[in-house]
N, C-alpha and C. Protein backbone atom coordinates (compact mmCIF):
# COMPACT_ATOMS: atom_id res chain seq x y z
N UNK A 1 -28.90 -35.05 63.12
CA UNK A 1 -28.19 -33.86 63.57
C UNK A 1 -26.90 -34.30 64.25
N UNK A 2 -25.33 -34.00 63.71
CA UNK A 2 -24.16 -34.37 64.59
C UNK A 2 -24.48 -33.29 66.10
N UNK A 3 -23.37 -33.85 66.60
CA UNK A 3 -23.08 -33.11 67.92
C UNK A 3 -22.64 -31.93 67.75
N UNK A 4 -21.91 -31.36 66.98
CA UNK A 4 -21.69 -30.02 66.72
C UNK A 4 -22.75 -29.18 66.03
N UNK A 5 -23.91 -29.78 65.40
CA UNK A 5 -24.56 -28.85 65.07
C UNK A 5 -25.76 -28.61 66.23
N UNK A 6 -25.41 -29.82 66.98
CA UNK A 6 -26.64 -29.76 68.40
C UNK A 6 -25.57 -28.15 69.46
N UNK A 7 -24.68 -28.44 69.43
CA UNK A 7 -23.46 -27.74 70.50
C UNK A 7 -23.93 -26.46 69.82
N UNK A 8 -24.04 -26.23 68.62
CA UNK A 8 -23.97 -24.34 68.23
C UNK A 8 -25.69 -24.10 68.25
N UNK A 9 -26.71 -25.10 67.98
CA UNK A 9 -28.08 -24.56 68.67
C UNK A 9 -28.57 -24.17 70.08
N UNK A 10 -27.45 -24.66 70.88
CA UNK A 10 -27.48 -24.49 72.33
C UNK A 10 -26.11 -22.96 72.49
N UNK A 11 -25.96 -22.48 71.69
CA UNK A 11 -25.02 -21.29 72.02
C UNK A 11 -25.83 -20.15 71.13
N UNK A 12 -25.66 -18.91 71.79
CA UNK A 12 -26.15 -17.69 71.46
C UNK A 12 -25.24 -16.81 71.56
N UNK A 13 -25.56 -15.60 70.35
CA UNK A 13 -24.40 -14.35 70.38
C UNK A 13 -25.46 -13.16 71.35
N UNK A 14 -24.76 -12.48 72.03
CA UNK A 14 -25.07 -11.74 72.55
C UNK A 14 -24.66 -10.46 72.38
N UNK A 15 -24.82 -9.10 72.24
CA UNK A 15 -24.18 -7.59 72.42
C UNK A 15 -24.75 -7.24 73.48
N UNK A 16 -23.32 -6.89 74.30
CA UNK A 16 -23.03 -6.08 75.42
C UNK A 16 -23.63 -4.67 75.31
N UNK A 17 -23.46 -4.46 76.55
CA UNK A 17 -23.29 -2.64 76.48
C UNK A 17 -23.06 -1.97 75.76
N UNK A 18 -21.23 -2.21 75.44
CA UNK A 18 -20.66 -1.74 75.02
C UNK A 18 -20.78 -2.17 73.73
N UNK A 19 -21.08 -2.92 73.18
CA UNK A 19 -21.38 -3.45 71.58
C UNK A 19 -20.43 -4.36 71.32
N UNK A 20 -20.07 -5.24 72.39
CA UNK A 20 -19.08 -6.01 71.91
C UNK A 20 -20.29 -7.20 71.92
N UNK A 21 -19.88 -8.35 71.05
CA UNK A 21 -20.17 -9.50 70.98
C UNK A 21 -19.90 -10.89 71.73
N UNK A 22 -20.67 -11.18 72.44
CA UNK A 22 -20.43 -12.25 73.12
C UNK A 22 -20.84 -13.63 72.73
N UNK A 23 -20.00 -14.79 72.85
CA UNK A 23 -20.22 -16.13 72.59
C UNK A 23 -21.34 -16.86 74.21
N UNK A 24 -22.57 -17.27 74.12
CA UNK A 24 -22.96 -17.83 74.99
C UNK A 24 -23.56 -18.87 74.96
N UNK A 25 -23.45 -19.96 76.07
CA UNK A 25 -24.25 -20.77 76.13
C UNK A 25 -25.33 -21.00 76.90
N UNK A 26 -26.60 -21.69 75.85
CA UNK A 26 -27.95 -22.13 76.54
C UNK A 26 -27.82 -23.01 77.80
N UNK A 27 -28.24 -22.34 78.93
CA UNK A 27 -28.38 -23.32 80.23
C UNK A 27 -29.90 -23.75 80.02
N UNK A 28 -31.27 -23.49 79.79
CA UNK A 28 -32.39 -23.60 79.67
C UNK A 28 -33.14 -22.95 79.16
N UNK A 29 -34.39 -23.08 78.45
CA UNK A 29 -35.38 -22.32 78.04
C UNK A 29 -36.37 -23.02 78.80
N UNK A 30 -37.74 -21.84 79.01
CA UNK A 30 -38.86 -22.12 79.40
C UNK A 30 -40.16 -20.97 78.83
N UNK A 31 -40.93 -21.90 78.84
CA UNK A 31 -42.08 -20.83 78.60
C UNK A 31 -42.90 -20.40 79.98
N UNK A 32 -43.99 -19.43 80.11
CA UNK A 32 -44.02 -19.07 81.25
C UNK A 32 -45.77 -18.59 80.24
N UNK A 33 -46.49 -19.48 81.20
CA UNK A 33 -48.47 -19.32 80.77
C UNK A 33 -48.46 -18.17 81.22
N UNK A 34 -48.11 -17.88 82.68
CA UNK A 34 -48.60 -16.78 83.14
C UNK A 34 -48.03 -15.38 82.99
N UNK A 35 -47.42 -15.42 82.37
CA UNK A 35 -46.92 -14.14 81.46
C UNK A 35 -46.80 -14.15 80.28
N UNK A 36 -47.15 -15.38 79.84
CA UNK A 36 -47.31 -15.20 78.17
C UNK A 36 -45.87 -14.91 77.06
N UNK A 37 -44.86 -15.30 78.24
CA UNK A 37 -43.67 -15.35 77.46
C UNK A 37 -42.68 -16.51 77.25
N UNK A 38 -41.46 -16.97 76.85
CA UNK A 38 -40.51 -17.59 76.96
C UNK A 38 -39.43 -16.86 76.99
N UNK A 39 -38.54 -18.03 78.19
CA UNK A 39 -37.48 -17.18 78.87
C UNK A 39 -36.33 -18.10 78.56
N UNK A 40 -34.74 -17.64 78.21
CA UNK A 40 -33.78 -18.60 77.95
C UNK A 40 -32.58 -17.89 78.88
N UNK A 41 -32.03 -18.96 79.93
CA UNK A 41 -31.23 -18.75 80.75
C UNK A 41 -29.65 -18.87 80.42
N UNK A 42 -28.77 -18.29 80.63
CA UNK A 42 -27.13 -18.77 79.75
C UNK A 42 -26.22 -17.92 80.58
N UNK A 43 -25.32 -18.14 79.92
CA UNK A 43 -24.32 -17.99 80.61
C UNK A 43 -22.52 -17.70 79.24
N UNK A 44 -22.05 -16.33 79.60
CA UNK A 44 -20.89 -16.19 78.70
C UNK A 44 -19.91 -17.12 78.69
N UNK A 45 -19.64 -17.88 77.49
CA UNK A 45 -18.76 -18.89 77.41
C UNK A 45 -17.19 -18.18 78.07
N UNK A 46 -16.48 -19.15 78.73
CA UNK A 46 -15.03 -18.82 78.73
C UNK A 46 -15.02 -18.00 80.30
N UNK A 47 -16.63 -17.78 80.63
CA UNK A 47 -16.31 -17.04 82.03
C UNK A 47 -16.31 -17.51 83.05
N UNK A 48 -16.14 -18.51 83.30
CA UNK A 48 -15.93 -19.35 85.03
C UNK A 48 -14.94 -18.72 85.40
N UNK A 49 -15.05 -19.01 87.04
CA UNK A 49 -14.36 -18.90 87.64
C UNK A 49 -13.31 -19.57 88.33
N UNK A 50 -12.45 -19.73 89.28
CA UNK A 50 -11.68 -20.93 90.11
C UNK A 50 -12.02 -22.14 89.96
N UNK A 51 -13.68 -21.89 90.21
CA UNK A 51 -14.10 -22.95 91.04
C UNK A 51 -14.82 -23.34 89.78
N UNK A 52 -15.19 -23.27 88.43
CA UNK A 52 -16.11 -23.62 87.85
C UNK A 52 -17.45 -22.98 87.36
N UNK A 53 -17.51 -22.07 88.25
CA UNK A 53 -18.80 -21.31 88.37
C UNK A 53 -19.02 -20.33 87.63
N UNK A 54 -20.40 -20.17 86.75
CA UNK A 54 -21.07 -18.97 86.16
C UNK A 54 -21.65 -18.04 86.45
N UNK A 55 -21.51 -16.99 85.59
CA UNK A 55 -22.79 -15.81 86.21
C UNK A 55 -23.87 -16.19 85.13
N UNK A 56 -25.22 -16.49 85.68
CA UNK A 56 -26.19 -16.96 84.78
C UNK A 56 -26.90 -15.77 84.20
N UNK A 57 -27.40 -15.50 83.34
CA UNK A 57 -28.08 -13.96 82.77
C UNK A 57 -29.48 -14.72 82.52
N UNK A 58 -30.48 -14.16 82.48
CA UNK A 58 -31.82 -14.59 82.20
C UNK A 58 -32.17 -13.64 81.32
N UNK A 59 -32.97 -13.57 80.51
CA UNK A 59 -33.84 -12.89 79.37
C UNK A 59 -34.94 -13.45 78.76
N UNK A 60 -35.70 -12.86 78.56
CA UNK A 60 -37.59 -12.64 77.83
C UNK A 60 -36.87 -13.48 76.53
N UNK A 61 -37.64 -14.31 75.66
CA UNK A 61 -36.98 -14.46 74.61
C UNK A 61 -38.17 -14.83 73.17
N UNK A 62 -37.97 -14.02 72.15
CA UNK A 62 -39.13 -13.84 71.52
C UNK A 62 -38.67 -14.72 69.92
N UNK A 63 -39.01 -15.78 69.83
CA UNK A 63 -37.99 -16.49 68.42
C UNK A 63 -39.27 -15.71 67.34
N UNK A 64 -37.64 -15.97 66.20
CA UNK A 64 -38.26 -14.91 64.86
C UNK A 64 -39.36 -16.29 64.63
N UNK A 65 -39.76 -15.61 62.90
CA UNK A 65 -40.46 -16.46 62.27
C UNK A 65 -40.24 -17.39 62.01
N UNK A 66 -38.41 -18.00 61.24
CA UNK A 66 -38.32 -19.21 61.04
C UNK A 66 -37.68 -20.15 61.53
N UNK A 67 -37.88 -19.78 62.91
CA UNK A 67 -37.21 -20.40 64.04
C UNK A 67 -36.04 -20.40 63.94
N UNK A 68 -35.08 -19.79 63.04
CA UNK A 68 -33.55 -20.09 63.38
C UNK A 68 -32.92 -18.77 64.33
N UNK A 69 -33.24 -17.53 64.37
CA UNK A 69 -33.03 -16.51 65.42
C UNK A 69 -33.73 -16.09 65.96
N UNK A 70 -33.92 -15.21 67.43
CA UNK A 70 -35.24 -14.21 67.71
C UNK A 70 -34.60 -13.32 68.55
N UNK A 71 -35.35 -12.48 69.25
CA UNK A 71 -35.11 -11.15 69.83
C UNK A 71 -34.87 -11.91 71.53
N UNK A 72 -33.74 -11.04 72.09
CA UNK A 72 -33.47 -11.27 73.37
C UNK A 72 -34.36 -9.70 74.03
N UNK A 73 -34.94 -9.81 75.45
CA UNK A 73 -35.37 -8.83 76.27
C UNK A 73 -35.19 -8.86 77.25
N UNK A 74 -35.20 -7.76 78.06
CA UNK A 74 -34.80 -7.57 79.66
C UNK A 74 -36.38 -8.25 80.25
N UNK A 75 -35.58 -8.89 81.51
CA UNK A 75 -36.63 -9.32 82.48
C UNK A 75 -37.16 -7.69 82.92
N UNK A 76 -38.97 -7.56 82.72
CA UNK A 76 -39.31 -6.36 83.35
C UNK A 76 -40.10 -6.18 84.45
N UNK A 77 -40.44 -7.45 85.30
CA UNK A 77 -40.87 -7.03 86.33
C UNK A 77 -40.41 -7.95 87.39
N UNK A 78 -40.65 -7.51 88.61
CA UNK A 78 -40.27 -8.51 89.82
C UNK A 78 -40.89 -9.98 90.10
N UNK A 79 -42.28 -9.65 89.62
CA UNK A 79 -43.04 -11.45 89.77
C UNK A 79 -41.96 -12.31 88.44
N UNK A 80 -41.67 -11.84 87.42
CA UNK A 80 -41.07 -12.39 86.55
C UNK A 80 -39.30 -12.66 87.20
N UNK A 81 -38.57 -11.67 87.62
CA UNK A 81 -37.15 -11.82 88.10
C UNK A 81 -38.12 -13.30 89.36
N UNK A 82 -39.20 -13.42 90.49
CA UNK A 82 -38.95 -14.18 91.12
C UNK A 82 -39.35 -15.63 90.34
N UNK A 83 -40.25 -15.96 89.15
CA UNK A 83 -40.37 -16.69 88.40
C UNK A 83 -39.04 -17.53 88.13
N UNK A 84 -37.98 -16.68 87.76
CA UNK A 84 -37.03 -17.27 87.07
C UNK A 84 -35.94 -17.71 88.45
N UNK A 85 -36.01 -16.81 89.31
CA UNK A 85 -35.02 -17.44 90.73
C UNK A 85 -35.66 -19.14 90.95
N UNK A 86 -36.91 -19.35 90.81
CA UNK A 86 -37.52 -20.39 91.38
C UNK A 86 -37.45 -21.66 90.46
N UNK A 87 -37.17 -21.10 88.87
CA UNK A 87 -36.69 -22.13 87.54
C UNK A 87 -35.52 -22.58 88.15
N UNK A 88 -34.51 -21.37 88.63
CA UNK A 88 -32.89 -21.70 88.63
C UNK A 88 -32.67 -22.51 89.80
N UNK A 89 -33.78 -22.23 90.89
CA UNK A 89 -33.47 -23.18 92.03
C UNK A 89 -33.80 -24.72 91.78
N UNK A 90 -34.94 -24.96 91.36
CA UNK A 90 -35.69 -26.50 91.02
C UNK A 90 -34.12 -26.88 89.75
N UNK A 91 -33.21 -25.88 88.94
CA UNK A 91 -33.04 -26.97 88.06
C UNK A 91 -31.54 -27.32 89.28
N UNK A 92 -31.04 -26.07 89.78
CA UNK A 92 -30.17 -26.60 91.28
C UNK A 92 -30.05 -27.47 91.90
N UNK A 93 -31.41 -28.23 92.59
CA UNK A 93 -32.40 -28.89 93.38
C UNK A 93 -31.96 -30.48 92.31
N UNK A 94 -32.11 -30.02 90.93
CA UNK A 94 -32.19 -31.47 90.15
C UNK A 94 -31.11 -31.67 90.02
N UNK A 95 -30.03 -30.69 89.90
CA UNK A 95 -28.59 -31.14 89.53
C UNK A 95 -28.06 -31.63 90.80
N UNK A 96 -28.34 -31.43 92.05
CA UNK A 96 -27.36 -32.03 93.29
C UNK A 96 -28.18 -33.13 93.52
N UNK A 97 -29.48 -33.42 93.00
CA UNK A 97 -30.33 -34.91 92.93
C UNK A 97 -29.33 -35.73 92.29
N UNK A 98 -28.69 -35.53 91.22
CA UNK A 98 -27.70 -36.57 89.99
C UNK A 98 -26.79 -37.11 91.09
């Protein structure tokens, strides 16, 4: 696999609200036993800020059958939104470890 075809498996299209299309990239996936789901964390390409910084989006994430696309979903409950605060902190925690 080159590096560019690794770079576009780690990016996802997204629709907005409004139905526009967004370019994003994979910050992490995880699966989650105790809810019986997998979750993929990212972030809209091109949107930093000053300083570097993202707004991270989290979503439920359900891959199709032949693994090349699947369905994105809203986080729907609060044990799940604190699930994923506690992914984003440990991978935080590992990045100021480097």
């Amino acid at each position: 696999m080159t590096n560019e075809q690794e770079q576009e498996q780690r990016n996802i299209t997204i629709v907005d609200e409004e139905g526009n299309e967004q370019l994003c990239e994979v910050l992490h996936t995880f699966d989650s036993e105790e809810f019986g789901k997998s979750y993929v964390l990212y972030f809209v390409i091109g949107s930093e800020d000053e300083e570097g910084e993202v707004e991270i989006f989290a979503s439920a994430f359900t891959p199709s059958e032949d693994g090349e696309d699947g369905e994105l979903a809203p986080i729907e409950t609060e044990a799940e939104w604190d699930l994923i605060e506690q992914v984003v902190n440990d991978l935080d925690e590992d990045i100021e470890a480097e």
